[in-house]
PDB file of N, CA and C in Angstrom:
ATOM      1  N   UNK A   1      21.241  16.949  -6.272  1.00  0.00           N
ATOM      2  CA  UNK A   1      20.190  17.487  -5.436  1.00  0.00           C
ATOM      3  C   UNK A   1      19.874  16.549  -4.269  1.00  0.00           C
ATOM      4  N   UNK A   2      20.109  15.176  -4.349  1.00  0.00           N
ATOM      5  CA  UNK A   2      19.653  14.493  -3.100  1.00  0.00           C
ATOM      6  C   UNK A   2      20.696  14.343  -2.538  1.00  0.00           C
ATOM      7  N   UNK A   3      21.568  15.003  -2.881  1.00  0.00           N
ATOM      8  CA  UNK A   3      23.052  14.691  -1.960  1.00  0.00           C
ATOM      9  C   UNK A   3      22.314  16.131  -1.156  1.00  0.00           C
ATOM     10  N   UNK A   4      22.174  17.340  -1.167  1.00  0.00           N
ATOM     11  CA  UNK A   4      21.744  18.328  -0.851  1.00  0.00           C
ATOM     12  C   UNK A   4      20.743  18.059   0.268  1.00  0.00           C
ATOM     13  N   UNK A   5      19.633  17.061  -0.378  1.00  0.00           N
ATOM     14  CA  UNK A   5      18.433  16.712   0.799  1.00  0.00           C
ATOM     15  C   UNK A   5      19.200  15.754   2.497  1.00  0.00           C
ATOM     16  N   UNK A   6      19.969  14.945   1.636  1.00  0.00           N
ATOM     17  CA  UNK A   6      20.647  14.181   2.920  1.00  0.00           C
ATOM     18  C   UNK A   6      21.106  14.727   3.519  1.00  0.00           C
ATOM     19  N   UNK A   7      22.039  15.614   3.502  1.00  0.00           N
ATOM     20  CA  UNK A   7      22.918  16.181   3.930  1.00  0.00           C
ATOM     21  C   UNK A   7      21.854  17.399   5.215  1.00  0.00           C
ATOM     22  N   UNK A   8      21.087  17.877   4.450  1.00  0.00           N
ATOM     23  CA  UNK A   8      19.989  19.033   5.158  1.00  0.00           C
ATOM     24  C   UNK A   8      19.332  18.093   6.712  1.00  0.00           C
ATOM     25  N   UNK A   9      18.842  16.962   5.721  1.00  0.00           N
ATOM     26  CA  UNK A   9      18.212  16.042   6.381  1.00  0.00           C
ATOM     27  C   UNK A   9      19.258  15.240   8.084  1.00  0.00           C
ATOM     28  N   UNK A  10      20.131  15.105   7.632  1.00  0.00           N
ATOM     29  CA  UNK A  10      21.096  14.409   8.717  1.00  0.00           C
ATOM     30  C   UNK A  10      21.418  15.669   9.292  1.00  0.00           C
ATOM     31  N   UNK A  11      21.616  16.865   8.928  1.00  0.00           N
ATOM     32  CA  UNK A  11      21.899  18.102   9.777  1.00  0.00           C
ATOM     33  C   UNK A  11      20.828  18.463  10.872  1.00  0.00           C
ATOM     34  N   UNK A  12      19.435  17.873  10.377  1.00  0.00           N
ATOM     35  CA  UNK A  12      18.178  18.590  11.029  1.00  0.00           C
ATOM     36  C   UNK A  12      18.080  17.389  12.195  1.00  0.00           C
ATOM     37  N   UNK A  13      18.665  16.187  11.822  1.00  0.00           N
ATOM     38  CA  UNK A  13      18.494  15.065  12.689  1.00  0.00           C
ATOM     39  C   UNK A  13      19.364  15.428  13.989  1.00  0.00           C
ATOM     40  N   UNK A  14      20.804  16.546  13.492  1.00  0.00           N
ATOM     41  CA  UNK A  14      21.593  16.311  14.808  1.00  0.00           C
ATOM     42  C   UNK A  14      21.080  17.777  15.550  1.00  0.00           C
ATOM     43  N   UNK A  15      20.281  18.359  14.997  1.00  0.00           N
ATOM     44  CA  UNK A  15      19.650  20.164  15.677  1.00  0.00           C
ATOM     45  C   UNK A  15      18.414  19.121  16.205  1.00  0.00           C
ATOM     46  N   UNK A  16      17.576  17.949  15.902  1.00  0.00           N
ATOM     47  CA  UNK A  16      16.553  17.846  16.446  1.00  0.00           C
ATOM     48  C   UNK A  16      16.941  17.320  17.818  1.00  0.00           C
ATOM     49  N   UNK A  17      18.445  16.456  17.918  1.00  0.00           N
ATOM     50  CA  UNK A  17      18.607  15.752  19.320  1.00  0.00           C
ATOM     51  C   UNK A  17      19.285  17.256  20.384  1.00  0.00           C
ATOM     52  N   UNK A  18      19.813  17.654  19.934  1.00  0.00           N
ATOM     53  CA  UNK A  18      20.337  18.486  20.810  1.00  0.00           C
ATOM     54  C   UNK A  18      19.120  19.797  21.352  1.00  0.00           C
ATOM     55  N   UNK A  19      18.414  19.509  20.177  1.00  0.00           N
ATOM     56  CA  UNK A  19      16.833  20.252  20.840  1.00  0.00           C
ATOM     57  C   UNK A  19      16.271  20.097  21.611  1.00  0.00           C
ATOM     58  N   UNK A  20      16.407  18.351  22.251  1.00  0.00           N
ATOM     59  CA  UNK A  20      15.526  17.972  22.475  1.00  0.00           C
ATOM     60  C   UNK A  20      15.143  18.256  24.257  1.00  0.00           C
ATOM     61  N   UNK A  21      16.332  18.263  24.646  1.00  0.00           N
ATOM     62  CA  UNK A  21      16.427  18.903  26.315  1.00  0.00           C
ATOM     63  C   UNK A  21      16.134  20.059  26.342  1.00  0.00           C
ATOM     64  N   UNK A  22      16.275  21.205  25.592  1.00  0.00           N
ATOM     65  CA  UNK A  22      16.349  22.636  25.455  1.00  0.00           C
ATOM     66  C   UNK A  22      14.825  22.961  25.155  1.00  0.00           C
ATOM     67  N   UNK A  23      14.319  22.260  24.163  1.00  0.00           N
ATOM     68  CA  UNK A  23      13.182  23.748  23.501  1.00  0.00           C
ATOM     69  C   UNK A  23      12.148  22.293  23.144  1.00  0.00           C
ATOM     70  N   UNK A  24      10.723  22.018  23.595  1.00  0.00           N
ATOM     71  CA  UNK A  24       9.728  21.514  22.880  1.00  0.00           C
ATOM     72  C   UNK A  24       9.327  22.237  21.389  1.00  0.00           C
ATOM     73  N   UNK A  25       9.127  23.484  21.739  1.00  0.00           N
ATOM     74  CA  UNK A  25       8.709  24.210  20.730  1.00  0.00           C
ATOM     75  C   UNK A  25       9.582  24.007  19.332  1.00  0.00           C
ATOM     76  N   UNK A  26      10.506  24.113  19.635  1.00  0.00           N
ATOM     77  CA  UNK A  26      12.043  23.705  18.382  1.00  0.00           C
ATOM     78  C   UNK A  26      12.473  22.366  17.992  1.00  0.00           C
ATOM     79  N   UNK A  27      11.904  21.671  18.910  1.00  0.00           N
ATOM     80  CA  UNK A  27      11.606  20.167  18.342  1.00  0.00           C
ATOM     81  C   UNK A  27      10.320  20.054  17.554  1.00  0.00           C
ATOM     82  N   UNK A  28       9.557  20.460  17.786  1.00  0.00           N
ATOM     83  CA  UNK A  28       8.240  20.416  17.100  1.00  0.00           C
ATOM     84  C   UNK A  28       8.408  21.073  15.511  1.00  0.00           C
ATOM     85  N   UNK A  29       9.137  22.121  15.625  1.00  0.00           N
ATOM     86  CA  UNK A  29       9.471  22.865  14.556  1.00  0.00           C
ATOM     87  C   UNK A  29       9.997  21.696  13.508  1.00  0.00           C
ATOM     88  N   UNK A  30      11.563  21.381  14.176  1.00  0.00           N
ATOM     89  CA  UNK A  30      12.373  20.683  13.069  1.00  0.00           C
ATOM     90  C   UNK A  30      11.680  19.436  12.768  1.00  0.00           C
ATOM     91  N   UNK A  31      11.085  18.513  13.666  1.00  0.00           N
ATOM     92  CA  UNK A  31      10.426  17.097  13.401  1.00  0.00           C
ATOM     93  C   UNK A  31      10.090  16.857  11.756  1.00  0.00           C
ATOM     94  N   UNK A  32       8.709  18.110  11.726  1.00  0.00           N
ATOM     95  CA  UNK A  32       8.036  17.897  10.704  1.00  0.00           C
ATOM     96  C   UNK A  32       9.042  18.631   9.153  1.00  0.00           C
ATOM     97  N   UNK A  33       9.690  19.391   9.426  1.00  0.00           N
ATOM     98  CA  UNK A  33      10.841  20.036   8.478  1.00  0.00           C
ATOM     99  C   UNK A  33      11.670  18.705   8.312  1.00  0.00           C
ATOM    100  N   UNK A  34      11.761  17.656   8.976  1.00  0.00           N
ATOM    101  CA  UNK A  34      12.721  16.901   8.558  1.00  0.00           C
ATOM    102  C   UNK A  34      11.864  15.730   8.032  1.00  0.00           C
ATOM    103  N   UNK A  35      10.907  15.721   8.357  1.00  0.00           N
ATOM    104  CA  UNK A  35       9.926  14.648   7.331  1.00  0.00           C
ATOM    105  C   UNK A  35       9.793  15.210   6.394  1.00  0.00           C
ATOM    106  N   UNK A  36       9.654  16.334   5.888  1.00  0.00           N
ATOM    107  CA  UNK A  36       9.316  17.082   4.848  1.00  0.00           C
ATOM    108  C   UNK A  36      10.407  17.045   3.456  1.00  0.00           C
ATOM    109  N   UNK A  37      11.607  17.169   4.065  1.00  0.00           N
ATOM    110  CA  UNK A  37      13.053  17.342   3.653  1.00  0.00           C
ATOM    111  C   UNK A  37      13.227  15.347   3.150  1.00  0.00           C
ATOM    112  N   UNK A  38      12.824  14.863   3.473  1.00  0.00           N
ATOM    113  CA  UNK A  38      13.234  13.005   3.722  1.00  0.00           C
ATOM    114  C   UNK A  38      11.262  12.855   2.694  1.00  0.00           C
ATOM    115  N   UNK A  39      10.746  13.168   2.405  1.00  0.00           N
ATOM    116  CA  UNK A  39       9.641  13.356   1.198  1.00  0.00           C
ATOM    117  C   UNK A  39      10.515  13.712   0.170  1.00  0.00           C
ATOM    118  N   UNK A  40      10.801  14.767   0.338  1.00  0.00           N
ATOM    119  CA  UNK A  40      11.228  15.321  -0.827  1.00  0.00           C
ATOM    120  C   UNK A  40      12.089  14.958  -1.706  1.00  0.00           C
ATOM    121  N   UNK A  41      12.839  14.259  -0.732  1.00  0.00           N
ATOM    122  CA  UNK A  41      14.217  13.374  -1.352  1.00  0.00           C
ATOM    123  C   UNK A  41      13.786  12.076  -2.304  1.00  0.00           C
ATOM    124  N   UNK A  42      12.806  11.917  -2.133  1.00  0.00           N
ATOM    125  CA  UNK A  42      12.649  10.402  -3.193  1.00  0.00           C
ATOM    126  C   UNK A  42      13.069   8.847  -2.391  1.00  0.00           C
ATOM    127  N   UNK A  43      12.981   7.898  -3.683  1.00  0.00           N
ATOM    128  CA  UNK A  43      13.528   6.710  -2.613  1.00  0.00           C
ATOM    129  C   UNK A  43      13.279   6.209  -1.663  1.00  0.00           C
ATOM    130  N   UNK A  44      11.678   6.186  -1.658  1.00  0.00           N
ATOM    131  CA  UNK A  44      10.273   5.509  -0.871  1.00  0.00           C
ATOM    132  C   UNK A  44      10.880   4.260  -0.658  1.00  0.00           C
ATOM    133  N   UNK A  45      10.683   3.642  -1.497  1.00  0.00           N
ATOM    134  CA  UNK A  45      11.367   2.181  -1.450  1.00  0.00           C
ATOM    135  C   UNK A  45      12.197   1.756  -0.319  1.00  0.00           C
ATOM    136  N   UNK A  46      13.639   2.277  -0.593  1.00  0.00           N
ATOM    137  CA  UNK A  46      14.845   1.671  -0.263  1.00  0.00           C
ATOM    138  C   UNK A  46      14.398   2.212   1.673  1.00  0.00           C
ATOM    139  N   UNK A  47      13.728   3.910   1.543  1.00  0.00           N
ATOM    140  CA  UNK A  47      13.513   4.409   3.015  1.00  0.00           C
ATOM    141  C   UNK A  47      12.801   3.767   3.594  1.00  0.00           C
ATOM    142  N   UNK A  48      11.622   2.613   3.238  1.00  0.00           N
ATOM    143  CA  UNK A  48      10.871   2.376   3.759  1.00  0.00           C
ATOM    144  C   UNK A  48      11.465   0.638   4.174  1.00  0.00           C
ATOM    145  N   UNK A  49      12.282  -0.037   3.233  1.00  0.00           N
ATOM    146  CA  UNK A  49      13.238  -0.952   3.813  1.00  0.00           C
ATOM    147  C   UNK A  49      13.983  -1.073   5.043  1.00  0.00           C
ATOM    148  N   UNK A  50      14.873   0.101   4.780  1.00  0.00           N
ATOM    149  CA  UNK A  50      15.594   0.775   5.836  1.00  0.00           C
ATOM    150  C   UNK A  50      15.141   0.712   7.019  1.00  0.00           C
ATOM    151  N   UNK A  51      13.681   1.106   7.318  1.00  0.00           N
ATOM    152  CA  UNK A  51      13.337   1.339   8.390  1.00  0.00           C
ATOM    153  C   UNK A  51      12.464   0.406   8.763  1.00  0.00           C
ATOM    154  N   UNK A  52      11.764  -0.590   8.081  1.00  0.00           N
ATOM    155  CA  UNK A  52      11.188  -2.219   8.084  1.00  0.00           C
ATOM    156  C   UNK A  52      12.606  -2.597   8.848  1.00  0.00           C
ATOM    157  N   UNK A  53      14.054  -2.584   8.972  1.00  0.00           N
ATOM    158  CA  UNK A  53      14.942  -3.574   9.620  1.00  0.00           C
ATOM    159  C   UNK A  53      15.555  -2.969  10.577  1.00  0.00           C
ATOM    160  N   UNK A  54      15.493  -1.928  10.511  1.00  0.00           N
ATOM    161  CA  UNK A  54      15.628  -0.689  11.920  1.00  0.00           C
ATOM    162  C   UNK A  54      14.847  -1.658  13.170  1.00  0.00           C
ATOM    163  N   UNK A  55      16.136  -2.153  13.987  1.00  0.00           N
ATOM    164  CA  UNK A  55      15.815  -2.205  15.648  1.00  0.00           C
ATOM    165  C   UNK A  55      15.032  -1.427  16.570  1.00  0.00           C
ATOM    166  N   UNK A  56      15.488  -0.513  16.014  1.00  0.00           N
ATOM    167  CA  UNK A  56      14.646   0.554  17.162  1.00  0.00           C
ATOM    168  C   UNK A  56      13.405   1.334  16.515  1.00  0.00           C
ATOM    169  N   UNK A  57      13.215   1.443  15.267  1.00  0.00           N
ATOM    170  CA  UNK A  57      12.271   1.385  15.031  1.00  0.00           C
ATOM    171  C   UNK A  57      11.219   0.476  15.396  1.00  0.00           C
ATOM    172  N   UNK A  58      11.525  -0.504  15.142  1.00  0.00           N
ATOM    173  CA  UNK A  58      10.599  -1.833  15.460  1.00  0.00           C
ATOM    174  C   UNK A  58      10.131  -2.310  17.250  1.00  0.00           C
ATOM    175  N   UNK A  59      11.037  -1.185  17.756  1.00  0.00           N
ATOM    176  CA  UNK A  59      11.192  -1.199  19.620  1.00  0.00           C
ATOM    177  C   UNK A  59       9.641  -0.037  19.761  1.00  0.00           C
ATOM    178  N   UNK A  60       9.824   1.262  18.590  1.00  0.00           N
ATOM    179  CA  UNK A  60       8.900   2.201  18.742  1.00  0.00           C
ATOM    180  C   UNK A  60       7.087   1.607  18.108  1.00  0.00           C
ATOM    181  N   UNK A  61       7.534   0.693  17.303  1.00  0.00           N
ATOM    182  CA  UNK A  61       6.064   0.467  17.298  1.00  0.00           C
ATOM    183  C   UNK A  61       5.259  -0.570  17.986  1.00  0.00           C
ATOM    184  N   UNK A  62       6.346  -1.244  18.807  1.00  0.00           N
ATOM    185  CA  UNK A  62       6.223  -2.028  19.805  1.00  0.00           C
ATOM    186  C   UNK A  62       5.332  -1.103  20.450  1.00  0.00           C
ATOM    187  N   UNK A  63       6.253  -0.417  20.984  1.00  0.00           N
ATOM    188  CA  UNK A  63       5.455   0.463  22.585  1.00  0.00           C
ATOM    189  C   UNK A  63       4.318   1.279  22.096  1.00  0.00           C
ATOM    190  N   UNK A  64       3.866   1.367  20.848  1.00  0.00           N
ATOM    191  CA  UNK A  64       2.668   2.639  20.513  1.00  0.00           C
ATOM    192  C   UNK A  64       2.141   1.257  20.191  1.00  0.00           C
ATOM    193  N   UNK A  65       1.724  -0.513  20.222  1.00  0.00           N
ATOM    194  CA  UNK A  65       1.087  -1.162  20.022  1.00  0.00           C
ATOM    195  C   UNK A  65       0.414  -0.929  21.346  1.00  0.00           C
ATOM    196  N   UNK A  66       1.443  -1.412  22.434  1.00  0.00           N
ATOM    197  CA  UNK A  66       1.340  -1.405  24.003  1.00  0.00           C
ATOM    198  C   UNK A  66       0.242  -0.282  24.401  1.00  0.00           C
ATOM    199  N   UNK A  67       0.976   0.541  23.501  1.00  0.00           N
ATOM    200  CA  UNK A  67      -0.153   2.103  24.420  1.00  0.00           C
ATOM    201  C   UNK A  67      -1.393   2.087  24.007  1.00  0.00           C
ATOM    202  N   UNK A  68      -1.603   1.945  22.422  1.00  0.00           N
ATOM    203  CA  UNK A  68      -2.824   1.587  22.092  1.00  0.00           C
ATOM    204  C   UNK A  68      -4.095   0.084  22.305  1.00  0.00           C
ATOM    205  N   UNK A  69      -2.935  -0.774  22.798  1.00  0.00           N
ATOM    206  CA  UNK A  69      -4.037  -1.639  23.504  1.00  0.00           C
ATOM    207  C   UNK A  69      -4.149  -0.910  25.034  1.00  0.00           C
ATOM    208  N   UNK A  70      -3.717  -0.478  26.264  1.00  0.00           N
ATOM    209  CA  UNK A  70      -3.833   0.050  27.462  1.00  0.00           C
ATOM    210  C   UNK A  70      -4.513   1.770  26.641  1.00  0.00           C
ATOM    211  N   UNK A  71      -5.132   1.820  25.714  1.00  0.00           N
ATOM    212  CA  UNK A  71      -5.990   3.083  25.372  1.00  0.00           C
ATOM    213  C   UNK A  71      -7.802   2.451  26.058  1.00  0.00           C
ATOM    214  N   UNK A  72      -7.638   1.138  25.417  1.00  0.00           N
ATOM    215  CA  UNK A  72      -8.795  -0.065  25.483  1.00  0.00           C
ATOM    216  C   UNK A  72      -9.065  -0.121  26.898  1.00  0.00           C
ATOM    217  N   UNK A  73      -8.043   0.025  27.854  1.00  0.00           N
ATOM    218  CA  UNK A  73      -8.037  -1.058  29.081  1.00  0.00           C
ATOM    219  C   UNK A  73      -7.964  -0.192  29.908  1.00  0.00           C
ATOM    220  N   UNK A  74      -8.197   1.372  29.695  1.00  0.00           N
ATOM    221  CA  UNK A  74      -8.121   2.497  31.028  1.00  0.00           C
ATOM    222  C   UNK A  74      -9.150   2.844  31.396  1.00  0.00           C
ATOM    223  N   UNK A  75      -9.508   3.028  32.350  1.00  0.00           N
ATOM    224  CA  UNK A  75     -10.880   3.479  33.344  1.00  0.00           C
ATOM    225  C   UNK A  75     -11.264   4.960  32.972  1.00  0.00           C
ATOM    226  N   UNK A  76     -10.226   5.803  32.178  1.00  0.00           N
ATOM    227  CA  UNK A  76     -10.755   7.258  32.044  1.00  0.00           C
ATOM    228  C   UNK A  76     -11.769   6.903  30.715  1.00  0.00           C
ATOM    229  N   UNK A  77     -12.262   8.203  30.392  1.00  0.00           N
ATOM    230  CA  UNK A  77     -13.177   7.967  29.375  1.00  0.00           C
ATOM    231  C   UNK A  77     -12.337   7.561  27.767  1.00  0.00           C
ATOM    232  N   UNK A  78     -12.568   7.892  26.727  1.00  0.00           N
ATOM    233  CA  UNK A  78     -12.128   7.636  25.636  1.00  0.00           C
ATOM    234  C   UNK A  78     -11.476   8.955  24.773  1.00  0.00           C
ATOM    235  N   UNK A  79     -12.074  10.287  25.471  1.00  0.00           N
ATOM    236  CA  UNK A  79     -11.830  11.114  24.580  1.00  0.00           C
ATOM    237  C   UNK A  79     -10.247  11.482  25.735  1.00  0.00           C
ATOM    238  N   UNK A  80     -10.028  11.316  27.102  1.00  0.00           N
ATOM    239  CA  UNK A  80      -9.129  11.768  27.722  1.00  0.00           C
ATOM    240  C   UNK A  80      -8.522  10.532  27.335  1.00  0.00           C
ATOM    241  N   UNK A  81      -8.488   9.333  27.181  1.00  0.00           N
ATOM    242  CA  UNK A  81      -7.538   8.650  27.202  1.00  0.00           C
ATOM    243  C   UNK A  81      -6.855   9.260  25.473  1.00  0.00           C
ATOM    244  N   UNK A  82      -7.227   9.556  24.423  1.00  0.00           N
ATOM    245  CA  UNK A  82      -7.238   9.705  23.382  1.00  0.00           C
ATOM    246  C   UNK A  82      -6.325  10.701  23.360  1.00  0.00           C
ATOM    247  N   UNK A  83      -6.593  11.888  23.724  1.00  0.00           N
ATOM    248  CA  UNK A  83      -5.293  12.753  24.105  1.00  0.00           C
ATOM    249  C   UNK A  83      -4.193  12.472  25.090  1.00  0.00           C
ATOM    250  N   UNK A  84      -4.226  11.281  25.612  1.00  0.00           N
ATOM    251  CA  UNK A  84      -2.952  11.113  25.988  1.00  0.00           C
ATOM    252  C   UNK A  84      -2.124  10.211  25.188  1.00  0.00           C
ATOM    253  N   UNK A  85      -2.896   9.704  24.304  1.00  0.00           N
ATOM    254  CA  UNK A  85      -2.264   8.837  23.258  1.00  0.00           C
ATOM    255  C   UNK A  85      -1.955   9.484  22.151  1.00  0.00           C
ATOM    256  N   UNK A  86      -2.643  10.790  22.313  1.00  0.00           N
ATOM    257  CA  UNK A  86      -2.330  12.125  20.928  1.00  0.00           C
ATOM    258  C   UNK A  86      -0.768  12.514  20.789  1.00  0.00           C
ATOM    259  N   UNK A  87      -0.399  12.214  22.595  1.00  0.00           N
ATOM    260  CA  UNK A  87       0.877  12.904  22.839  1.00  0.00           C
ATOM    261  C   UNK A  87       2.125  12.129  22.199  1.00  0.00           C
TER     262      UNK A  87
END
């Protein structure tokens, strides 16, 4: 069965990139279907390793540190800066 989830899971990964120029709406769709699918699978642990040594992971929470300190440091109010950090 988790050969089943990976397999779903790495399929939804290569429909989410080729989505990604084409359709917001169909990215939005698969995103959360593929978190869902990567839950389901088990193996918290080893996934959450995995992605603790992930480069580019570690590039993405870089820049959402960045954005969330310049959330602090913008002249608009808090609730507009807030939705742009929603995005």
């Amino acid at each position: 069965m988790t050969a089943f989830f990976d397999t779903a899971r790495r399929s939804l990964a290569v429909l989410i990139g080729f989505s990604i120029p084409i359709s917001v709406a169909l990215t939005n769709i698969l995103c959360p279907l593929a978190l869902l699918l990567m839950l389901a699978e088990g193996q918290y642990k080893q996934k959450f390793s995995t992605l603790r040594r992930h480069p580019i992971v570690a590039a993405a929470v870089l820049l959402f540190a960045v954005m969330v300190l310049g959330f602090f440091y913008t002249p608009v109010s808090f609730l507009e800066a807030g939705r742009i950090l929603d995005k």
